[in-house]
PDB file of N, CA and C in Angstrom:
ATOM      1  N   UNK A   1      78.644  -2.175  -4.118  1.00  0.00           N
ATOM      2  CA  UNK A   1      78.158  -3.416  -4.672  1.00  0.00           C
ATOM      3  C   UNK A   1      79.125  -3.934  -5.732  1.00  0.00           C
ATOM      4  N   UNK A   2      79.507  -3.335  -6.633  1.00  0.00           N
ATOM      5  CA  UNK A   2      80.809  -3.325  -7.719  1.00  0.00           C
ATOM      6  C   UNK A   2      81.312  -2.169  -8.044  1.00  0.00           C
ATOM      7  N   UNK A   3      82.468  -2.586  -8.372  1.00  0.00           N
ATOM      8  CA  UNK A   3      83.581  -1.705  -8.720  1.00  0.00           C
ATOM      9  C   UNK A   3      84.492  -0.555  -7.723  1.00  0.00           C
ATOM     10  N   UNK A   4      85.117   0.816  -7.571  1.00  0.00           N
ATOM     11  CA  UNK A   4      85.285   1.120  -6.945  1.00  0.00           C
ATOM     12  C   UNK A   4      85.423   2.774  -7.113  1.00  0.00           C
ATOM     13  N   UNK A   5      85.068   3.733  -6.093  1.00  0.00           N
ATOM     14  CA  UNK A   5      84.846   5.062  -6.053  1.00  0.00           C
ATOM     15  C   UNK A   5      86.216   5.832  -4.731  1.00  0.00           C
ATOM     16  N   UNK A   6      86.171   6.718  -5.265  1.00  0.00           N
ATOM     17  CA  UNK A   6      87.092   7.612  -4.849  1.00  0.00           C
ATOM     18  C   UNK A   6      86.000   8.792  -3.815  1.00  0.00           C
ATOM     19  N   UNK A   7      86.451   8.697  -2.439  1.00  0.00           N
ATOM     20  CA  UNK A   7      85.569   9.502  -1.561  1.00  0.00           C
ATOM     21  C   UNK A   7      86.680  10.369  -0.853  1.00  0.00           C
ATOM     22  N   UNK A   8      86.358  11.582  -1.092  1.00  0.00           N
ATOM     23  CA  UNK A   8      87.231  12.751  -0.680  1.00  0.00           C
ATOM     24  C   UNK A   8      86.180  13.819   0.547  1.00  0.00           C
ATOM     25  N   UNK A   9      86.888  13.965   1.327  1.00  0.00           N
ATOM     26  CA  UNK A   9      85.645  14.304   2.525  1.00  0.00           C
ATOM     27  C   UNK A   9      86.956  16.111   2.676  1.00  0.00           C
ATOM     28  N   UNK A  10      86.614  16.551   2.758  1.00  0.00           N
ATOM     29  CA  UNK A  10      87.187  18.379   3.485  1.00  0.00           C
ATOM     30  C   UNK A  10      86.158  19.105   3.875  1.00  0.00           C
ATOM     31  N   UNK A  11      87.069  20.371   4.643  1.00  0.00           N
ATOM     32  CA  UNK A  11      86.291  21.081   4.765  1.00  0.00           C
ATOM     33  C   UNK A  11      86.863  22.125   4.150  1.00  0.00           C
ATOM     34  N   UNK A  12      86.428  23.717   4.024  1.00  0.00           N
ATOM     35  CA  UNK A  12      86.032  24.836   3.117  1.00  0.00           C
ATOM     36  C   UNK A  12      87.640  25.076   2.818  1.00  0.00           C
ATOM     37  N   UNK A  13      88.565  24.701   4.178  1.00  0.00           N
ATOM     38  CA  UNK A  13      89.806  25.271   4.175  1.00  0.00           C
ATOM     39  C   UNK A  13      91.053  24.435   3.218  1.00  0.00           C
ATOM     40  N   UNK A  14      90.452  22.855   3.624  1.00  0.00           N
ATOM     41  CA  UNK A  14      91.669  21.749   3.039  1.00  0.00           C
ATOM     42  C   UNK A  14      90.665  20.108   2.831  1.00  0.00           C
ATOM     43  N   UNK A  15      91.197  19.814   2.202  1.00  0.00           N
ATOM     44  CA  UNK A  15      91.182  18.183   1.949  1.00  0.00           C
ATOM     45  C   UNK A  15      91.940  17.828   2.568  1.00  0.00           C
ATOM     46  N   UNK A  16      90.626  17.028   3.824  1.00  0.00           N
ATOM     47  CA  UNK A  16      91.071  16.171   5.199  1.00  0.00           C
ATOM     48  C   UNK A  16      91.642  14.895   4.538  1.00  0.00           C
ATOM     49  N   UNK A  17      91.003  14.215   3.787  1.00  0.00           N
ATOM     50  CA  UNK A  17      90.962  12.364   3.495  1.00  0.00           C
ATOM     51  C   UNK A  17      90.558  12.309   2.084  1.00  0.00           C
ATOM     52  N   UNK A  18      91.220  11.656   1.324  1.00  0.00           N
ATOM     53  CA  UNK A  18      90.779  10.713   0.151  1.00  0.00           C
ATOM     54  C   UNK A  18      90.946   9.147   0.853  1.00  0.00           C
ATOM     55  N   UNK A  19      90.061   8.805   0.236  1.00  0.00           N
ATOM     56  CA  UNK A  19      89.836   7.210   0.235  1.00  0.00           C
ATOM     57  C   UNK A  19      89.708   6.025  -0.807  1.00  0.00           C
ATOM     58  N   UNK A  20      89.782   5.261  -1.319  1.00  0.00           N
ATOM     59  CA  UNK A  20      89.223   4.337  -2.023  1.00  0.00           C
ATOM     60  C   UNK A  20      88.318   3.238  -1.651  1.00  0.00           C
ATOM     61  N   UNK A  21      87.468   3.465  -2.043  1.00  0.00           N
ATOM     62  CA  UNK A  21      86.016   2.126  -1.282  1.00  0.00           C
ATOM     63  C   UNK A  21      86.334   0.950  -2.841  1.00  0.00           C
ATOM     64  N   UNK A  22      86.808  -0.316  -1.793  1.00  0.00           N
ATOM     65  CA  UNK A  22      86.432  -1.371  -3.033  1.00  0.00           C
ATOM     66  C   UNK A  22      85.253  -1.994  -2.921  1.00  0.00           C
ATOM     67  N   UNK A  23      84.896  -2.603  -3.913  1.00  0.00           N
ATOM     68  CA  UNK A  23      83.832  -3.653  -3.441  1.00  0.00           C
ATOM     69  C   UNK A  23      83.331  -4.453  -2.718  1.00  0.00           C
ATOM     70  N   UNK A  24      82.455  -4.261  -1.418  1.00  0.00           N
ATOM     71  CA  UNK A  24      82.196  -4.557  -0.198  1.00  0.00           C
ATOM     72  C   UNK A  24      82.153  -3.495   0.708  1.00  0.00           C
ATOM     73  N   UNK A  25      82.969  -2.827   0.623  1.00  0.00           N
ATOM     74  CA  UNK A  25      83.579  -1.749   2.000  1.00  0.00           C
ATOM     75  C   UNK A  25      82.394  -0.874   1.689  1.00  0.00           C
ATOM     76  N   UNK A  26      82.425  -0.046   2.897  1.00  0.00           N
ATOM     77  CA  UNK A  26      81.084   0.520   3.188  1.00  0.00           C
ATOM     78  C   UNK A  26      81.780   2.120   4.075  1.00  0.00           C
ATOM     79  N   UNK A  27      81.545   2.667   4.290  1.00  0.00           N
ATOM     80  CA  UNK A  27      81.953   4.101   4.855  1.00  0.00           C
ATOM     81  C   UNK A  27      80.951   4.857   5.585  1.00  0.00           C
ATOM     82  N   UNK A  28      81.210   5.874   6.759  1.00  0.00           N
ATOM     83  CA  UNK A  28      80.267   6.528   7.161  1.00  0.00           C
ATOM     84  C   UNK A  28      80.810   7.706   7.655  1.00  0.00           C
ATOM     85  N   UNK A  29      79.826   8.764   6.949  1.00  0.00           N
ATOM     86  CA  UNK A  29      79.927  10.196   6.903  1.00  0.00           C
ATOM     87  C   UNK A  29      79.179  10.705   8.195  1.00  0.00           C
ATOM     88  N   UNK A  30      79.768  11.414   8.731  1.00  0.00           N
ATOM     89  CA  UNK A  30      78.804  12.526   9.723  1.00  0.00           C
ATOM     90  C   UNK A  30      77.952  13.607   9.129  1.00  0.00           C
ATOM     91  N   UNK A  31      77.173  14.073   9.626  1.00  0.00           N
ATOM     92  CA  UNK A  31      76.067  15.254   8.971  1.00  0.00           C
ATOM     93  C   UNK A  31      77.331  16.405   8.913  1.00  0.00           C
ATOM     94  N   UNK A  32      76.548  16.925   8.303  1.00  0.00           N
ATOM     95  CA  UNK A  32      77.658  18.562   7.813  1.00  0.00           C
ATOM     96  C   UNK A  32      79.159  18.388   7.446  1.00  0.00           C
ATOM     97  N   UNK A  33      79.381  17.128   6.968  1.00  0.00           N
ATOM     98  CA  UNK A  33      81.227  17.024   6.849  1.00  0.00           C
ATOM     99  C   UNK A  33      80.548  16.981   4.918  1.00  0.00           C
ATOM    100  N   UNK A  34      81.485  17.817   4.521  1.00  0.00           N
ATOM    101  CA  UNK A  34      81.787  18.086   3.082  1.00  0.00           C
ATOM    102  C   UNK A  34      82.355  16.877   2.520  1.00  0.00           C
ATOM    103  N   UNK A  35      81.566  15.849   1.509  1.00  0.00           N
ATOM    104  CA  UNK A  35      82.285  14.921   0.606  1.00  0.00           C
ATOM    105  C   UNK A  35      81.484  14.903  -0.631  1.00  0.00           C
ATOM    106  N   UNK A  36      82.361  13.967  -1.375  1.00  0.00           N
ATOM    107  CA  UNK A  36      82.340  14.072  -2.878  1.00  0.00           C
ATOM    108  C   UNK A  36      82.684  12.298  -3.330  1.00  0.00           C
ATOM    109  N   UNK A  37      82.049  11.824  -4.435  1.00  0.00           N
ATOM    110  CA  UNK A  37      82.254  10.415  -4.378  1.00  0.00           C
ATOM    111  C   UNK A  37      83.082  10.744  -6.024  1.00  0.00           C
ATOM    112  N   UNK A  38      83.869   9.794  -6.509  1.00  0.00           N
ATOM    113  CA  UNK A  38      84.165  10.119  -8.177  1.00  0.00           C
ATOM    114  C   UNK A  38      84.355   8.390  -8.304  1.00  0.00           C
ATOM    115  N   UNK A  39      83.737   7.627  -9.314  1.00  0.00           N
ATOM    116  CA  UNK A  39      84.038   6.746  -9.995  1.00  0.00           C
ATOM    117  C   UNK A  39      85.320   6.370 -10.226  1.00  0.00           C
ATOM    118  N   UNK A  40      85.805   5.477 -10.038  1.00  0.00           N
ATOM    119  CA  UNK A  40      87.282   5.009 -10.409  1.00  0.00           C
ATOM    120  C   UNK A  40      87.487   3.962 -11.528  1.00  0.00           C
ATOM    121  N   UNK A  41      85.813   2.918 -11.393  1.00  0.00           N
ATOM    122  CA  UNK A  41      85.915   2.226 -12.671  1.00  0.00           C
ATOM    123  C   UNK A  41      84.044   2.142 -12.522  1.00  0.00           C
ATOM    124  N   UNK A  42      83.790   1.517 -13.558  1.00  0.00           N
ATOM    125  CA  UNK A  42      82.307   1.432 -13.324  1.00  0.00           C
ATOM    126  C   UNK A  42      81.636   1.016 -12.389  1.00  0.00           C
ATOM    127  N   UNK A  43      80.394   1.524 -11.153  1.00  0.00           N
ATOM    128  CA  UNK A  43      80.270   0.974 -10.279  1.00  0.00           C
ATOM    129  C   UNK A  43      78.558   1.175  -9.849  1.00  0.00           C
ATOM    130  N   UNK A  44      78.352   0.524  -9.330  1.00  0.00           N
ATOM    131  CA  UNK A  44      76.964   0.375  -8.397  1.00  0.00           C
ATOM    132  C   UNK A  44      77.337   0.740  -7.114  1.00  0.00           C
ATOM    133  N   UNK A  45      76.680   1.132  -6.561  1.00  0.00           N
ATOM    134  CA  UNK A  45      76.895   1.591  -5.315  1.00  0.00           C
ATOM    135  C   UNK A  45      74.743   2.397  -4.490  1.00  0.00           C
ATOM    136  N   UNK A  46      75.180   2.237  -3.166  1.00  0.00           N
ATOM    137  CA  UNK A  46      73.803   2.088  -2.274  1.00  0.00           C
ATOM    138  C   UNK A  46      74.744   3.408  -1.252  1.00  0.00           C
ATOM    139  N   UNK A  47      73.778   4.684  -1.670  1.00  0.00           N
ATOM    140  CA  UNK A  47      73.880   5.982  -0.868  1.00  0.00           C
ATOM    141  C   UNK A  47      72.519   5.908   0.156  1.00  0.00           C
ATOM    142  N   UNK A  48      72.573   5.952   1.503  1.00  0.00           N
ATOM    143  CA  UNK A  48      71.555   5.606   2.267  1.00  0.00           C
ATOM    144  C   UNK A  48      71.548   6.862   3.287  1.00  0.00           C
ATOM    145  N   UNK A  49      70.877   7.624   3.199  1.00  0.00           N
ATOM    146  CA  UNK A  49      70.815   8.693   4.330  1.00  0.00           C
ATOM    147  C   UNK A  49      69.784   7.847   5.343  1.00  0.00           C
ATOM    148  N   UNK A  50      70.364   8.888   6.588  1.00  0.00           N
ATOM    149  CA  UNK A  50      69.180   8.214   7.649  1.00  0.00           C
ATOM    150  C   UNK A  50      68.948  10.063   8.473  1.00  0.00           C
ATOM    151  N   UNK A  51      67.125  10.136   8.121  1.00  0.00           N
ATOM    152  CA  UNK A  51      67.257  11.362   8.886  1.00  0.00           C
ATOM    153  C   UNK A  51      66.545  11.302  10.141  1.00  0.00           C
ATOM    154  N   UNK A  52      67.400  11.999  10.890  1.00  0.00           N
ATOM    155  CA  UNK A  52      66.159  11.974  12.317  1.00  0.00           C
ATOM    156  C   UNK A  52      65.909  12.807  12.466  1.00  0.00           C
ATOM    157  N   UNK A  53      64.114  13.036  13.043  1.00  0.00           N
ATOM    158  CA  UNK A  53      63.251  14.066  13.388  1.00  0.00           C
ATOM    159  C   UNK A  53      63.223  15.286  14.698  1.00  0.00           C
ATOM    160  N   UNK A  54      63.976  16.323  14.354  1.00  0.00           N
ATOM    161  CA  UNK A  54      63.478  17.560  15.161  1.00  0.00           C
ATOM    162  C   UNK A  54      62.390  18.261  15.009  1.00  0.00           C
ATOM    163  N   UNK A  55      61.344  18.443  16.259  1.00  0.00           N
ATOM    164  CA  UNK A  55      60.539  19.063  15.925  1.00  0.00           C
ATOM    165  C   UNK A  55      61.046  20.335  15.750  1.00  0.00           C
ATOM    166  N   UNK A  56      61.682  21.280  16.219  1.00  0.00           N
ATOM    167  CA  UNK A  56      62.172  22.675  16.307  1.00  0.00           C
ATOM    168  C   UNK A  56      62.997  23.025  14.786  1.00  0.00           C
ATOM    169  N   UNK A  57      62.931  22.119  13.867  1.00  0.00           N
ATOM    170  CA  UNK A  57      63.007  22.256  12.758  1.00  0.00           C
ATOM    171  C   UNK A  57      62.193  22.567  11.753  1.00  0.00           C
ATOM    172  N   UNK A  58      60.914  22.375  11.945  1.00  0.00           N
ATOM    173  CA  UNK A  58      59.930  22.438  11.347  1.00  0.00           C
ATOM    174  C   UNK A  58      59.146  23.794  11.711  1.00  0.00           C
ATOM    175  N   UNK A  59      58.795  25.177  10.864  1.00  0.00           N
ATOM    176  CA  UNK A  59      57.573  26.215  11.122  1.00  0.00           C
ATOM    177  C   UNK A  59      56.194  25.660  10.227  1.00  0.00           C
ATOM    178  N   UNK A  60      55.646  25.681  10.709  1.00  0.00           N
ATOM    179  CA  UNK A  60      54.147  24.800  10.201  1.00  0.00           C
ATOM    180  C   UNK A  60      53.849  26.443  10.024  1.00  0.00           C
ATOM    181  N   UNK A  61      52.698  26.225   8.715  1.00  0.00           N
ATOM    182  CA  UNK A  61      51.597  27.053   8.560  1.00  0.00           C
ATOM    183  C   UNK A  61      50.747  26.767   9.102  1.00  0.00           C
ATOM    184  N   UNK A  62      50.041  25.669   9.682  1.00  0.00           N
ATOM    185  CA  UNK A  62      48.666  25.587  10.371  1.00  0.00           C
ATOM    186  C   UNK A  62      49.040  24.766  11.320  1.00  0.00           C
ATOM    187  N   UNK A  63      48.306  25.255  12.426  1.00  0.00           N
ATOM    188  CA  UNK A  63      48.581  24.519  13.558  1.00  0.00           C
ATOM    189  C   UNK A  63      46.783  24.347  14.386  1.00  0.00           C
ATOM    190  N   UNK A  64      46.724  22.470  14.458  1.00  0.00           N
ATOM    191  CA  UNK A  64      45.686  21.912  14.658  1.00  0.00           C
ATOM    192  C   UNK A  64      44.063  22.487  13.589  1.00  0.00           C
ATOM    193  N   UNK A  65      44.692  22.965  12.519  1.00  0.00           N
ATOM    194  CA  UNK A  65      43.569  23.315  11.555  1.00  0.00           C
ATOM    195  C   UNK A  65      43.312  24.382  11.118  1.00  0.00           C
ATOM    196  N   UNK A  66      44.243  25.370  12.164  1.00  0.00           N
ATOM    197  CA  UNK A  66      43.965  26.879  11.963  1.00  0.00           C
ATOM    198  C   UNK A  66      44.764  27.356  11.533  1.00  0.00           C
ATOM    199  N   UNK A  67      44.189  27.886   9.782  1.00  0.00           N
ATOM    200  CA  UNK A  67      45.487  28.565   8.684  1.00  0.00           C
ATOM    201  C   UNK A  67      46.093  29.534   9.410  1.00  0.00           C
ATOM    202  N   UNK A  68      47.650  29.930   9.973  1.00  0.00           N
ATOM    203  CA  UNK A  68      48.769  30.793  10.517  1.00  0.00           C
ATOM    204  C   UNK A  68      47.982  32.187   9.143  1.00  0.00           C
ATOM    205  N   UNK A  69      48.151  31.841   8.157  1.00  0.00           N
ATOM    206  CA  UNK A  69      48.087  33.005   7.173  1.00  0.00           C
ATOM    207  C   UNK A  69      46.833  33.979   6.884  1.00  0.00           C
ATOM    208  N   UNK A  70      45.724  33.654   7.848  1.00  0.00           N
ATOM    209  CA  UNK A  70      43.953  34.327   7.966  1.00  0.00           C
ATOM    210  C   UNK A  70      44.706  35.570   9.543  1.00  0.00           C
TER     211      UNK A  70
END
């Protein structure tokens, strides 16, 4: 929205990419890629995750009413 940030994306081994986002520019991360944002001058900025639903992610304790833990 203003100003501009420094986005550095690696993984465990090396720093793939630094970037500079100015004002306007917009960027998109994949799930599990390692980044880091740092201020370059004062800024606003809109971090927006989007998650989508696996059920096979989820262990429920009760299933249709009946406490798993009795």
């Amino acid at each position: 929205m203003s100003g501009n940030l420094k986005l550095t994306i690696w993984t465990p081994e090396e720093v793939k990419d630094e970037t500079v986002l100015w004002q306007g520019e917009q960027t998109e991360i994949q799930p599990g890629v390692f980044h880091q944002f740092k201020a370059l001058t004062s800024v606003v900025c809109l971090e927006i995750y989007e998650v989508k639903f696996h059920g096979e992610d989820i262990e429920r304790e009760s299933i249709g009413g009946i406490d798993k833990a009795k």
